[in-house]
N, C-alpha and C. Protein backbone atom coordinates (compact mmCIF):
# COMPACT_ATOMS: atom_id res chain seq x y z
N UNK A 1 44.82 14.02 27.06
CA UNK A 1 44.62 13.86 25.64
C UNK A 1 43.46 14.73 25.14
N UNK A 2 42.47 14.95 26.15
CA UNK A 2 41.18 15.49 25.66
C UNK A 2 41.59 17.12 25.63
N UNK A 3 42.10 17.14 26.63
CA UNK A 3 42.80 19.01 26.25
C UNK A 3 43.43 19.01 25.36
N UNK A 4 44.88 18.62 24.89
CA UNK A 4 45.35 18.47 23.47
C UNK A 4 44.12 18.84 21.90
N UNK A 5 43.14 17.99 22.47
CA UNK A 5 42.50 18.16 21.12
C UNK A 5 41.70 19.22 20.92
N UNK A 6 41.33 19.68 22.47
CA UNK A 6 40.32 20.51 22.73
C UNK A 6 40.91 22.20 22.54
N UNK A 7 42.31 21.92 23.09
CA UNK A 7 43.41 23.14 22.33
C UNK A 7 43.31 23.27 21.36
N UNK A 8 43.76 22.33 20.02
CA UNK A 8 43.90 22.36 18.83
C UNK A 8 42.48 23.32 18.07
N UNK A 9 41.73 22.58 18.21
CA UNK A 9 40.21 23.05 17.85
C UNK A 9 40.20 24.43 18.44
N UNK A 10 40.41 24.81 19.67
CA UNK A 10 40.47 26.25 19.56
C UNK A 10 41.26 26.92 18.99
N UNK A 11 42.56 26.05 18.77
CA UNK A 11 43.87 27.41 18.00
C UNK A 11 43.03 27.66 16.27
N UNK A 12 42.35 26.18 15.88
CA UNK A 12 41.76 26.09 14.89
C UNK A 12 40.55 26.99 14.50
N UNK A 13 39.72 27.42 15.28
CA UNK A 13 38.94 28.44 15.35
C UNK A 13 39.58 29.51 15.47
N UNK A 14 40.46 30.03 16.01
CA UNK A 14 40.97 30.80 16.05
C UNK A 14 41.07 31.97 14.99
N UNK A 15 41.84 31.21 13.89
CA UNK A 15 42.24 31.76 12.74
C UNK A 15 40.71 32.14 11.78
N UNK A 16 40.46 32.73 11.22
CA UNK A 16 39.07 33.84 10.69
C UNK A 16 39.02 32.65 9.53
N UNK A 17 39.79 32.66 8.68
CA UNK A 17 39.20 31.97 7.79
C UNK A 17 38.58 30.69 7.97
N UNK A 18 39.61 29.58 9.29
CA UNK A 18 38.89 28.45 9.47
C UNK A 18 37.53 28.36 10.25
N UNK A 19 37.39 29.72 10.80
CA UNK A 19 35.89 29.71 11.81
C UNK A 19 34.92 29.77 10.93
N UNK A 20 35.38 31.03 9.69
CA UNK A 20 34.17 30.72 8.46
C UNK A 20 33.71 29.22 7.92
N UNK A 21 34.59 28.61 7.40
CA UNK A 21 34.59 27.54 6.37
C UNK A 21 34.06 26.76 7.53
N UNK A 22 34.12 26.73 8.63
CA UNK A 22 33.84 25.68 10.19
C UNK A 22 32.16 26.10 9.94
N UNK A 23 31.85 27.32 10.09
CA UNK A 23 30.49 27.88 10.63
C UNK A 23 29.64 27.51 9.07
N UNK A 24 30.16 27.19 7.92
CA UNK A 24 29.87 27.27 6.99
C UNK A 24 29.70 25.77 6.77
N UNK A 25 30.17 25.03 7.06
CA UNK A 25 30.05 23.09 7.41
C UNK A 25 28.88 23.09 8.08
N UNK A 26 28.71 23.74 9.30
CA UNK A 26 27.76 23.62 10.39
C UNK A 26 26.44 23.83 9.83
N UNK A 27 26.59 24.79 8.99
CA UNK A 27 25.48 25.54 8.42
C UNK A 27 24.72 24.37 7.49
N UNK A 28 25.98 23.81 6.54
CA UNK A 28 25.06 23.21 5.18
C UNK A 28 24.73 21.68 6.14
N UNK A 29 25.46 21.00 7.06
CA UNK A 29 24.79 19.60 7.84
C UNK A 29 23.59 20.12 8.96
N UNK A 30 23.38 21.88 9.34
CA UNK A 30 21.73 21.80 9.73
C UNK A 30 20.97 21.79 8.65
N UNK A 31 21.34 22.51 7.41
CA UNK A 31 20.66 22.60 6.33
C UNK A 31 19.88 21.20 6.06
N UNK A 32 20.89 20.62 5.67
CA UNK A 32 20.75 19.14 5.31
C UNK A 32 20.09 18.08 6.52
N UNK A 33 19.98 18.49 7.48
CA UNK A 33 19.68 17.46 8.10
C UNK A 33 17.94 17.97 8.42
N UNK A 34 17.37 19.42 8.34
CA UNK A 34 15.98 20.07 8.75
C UNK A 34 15.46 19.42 6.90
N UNK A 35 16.32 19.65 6.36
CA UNK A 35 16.14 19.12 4.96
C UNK A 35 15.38 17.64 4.67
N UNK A 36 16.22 16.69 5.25
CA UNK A 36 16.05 15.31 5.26
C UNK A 36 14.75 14.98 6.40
N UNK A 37 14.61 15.59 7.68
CA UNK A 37 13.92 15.38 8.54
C UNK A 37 12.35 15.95 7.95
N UNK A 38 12.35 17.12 7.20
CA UNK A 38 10.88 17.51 6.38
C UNK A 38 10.43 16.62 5.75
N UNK A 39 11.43 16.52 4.91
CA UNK A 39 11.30 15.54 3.60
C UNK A 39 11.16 13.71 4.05
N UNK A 40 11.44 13.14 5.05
CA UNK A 40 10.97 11.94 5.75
C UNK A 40 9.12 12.61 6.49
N UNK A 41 9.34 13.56 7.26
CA UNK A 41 7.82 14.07 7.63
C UNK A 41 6.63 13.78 6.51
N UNK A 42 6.98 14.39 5.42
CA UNK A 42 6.41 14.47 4.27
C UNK A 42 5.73 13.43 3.36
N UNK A 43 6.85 12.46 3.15
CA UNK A 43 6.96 11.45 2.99
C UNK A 43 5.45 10.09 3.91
N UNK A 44 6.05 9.98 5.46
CA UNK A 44 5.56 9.49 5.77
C UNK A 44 3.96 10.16 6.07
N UNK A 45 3.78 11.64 6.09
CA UNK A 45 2.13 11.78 5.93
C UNK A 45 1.43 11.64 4.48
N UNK A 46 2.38 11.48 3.35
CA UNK A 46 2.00 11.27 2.30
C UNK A 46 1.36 9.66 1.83
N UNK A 47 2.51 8.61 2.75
CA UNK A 47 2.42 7.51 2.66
C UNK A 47 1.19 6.87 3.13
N UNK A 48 0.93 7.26 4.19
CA UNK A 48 -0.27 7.55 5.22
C UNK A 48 -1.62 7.18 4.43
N UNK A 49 -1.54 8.54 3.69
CA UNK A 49 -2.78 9.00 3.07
C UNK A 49 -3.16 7.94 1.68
N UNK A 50 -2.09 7.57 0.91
CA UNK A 50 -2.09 6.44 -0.20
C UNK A 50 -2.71 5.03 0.98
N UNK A 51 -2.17 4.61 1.68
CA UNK A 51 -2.16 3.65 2.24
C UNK A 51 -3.86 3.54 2.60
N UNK A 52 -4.68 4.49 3.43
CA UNK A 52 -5.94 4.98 3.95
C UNK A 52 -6.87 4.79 2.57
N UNK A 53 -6.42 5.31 1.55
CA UNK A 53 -7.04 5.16 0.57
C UNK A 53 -6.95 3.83 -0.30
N UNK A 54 -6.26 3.17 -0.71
CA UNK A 54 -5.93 1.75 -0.82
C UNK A 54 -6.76 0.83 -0.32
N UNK A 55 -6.60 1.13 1.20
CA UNK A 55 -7.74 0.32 2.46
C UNK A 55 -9.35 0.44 1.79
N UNK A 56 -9.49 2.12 1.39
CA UNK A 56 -10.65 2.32 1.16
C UNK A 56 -11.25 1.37 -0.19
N UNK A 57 -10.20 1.75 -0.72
CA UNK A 57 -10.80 1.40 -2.57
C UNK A 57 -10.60 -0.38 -2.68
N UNK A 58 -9.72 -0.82 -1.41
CA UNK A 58 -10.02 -2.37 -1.58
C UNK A 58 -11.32 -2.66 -0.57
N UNK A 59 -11.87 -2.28 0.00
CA UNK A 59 -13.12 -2.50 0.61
C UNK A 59 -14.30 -2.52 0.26
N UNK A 60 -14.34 -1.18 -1.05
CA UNK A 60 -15.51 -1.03 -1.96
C UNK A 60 -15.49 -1.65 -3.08
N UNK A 61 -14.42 -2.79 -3.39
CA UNK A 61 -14.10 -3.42 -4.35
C UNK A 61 -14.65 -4.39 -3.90
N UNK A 62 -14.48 -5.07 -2.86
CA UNK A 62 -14.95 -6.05 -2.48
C UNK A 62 -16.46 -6.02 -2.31
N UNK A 63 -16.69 -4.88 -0.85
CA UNK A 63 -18.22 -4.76 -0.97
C UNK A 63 -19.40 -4.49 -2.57
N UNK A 64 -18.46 -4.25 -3.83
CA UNK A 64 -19.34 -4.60 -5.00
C UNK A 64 -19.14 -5.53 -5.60
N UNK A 65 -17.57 -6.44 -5.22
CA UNK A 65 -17.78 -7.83 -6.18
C UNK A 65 -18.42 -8.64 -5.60
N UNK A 66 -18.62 -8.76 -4.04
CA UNK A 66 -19.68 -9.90 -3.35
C UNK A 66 -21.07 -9.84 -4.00
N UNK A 67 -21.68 -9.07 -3.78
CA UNK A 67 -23.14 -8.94 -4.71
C UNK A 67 -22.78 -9.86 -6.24
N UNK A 68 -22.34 -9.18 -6.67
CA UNK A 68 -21.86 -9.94 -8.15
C UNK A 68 -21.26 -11.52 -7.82
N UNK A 69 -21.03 -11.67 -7.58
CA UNK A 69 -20.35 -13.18 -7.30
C UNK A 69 -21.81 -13.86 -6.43
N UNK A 70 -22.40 -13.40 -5.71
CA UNK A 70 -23.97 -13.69 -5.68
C UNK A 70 -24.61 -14.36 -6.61
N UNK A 71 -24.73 -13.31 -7.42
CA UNK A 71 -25.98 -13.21 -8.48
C UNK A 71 -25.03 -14.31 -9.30
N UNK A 72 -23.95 -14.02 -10.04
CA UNK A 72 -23.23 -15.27 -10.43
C UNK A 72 -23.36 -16.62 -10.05
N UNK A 73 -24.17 -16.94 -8.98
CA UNK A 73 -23.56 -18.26 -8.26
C UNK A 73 -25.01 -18.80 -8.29
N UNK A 74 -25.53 -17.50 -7.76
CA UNK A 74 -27.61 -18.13 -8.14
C UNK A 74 -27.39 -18.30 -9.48
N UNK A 75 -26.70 -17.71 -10.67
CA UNK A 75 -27.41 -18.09 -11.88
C UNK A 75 -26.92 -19.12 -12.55
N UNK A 76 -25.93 -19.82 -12.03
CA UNK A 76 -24.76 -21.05 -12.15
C UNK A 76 -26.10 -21.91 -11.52
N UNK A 77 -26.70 -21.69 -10.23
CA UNK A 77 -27.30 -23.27 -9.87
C UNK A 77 -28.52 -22.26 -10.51
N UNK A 78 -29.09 -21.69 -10.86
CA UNK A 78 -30.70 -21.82 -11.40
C UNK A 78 -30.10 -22.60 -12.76
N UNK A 79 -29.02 -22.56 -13.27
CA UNK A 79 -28.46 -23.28 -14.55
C UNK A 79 -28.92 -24.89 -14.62
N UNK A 80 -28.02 -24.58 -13.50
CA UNK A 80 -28.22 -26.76 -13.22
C UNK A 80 -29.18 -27.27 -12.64
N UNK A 81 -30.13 -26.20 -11.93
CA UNK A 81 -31.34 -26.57 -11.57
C UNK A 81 -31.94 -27.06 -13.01
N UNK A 82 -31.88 -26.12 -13.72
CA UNK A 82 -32.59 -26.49 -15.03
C UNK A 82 -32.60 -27.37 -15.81
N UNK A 83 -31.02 -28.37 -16.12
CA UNK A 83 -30.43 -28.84 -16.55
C UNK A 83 -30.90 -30.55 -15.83
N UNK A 84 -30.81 -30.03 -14.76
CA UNK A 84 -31.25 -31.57 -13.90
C UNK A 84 -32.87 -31.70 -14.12
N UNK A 85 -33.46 -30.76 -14.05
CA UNK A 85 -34.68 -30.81 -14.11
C UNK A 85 -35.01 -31.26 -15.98
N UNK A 86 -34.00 -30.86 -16.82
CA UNK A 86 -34.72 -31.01 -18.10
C UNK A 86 -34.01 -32.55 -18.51
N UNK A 87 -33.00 -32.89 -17.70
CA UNK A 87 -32.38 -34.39 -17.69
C UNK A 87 -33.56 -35.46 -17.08
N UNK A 88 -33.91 -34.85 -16.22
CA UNK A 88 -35.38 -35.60 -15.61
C UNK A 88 -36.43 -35.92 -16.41
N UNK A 89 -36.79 -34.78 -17.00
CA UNK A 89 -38.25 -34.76 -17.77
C UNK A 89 -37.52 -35.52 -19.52
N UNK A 90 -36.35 -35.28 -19.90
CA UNK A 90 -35.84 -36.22 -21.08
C UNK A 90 -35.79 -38.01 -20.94
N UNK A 91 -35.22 -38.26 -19.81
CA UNK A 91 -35.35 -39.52 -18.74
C UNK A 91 -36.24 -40.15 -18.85
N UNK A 92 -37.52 -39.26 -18.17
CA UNK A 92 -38.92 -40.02 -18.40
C UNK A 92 -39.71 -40.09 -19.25
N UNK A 93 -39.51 -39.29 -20.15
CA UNK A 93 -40.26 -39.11 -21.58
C UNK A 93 -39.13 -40.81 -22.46
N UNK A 94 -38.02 -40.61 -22.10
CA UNK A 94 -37.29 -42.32 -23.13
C UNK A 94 -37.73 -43.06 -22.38
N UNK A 95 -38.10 -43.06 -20.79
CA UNK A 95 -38.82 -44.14 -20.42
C UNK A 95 -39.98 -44.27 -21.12
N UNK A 96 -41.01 -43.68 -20.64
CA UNK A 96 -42.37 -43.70 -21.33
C UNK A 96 -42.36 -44.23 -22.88
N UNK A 97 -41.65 -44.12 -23.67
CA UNK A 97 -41.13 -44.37 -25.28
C UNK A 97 -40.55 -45.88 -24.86
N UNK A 98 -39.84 -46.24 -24.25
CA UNK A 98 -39.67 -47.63 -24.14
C UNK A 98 -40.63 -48.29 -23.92
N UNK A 99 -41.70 -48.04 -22.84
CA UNK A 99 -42.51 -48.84 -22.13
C UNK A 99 -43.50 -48.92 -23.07
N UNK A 100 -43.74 -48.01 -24.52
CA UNK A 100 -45.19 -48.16 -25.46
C UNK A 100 -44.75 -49.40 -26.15
């Protein structure tokens, strides 16, 4: 069976015009395939490089919102430090006013 086909394909080459239009198939699926294989290359060193940078710019995002979320958090309790402290000193001043 495998000679049968393997005949055919040669009588098929054979003839000039089908070896062109044959060599001319061959041609545009290497085309297409050095085509597709660049263009995935490309692709994935491109992807690469977004990705590296992403990493970067979420790291320095972070390393400047921690500071800030700091200072935020001291100035939230120096808040209620204050607040407790001026609830205290209001406290004892209505005491003191009761006790005259």
């Amino acid at each position: 069976m495998k000679l049968l086909k393997l005949s055919l394909l040669i009588n098929y080459f054979a003839i000039a015009k089908n070896s062109k239009r044959a060599i001319f198939l061959i041609n545009v699926g290497l085309f297409l395939s050095i085509f597709a294989l660049s263009a995935a290359s490309i692709s994935i060193y491109v992807e690469n490089k977004v990705s590296n940078l992403e990493f970067e710019h979420l790291t320095n995002s972070r390393a400047k919102s921690e500071p800030e979320q700091t200072t935020q958090e001291e100035a939230q309790s120096e808040t209620s430090q204050e607040d407790t402290q001026s609830e205290k000193t209001d406290s004892s001043n209505n005491n003191d006013e009761n006790n005259r």
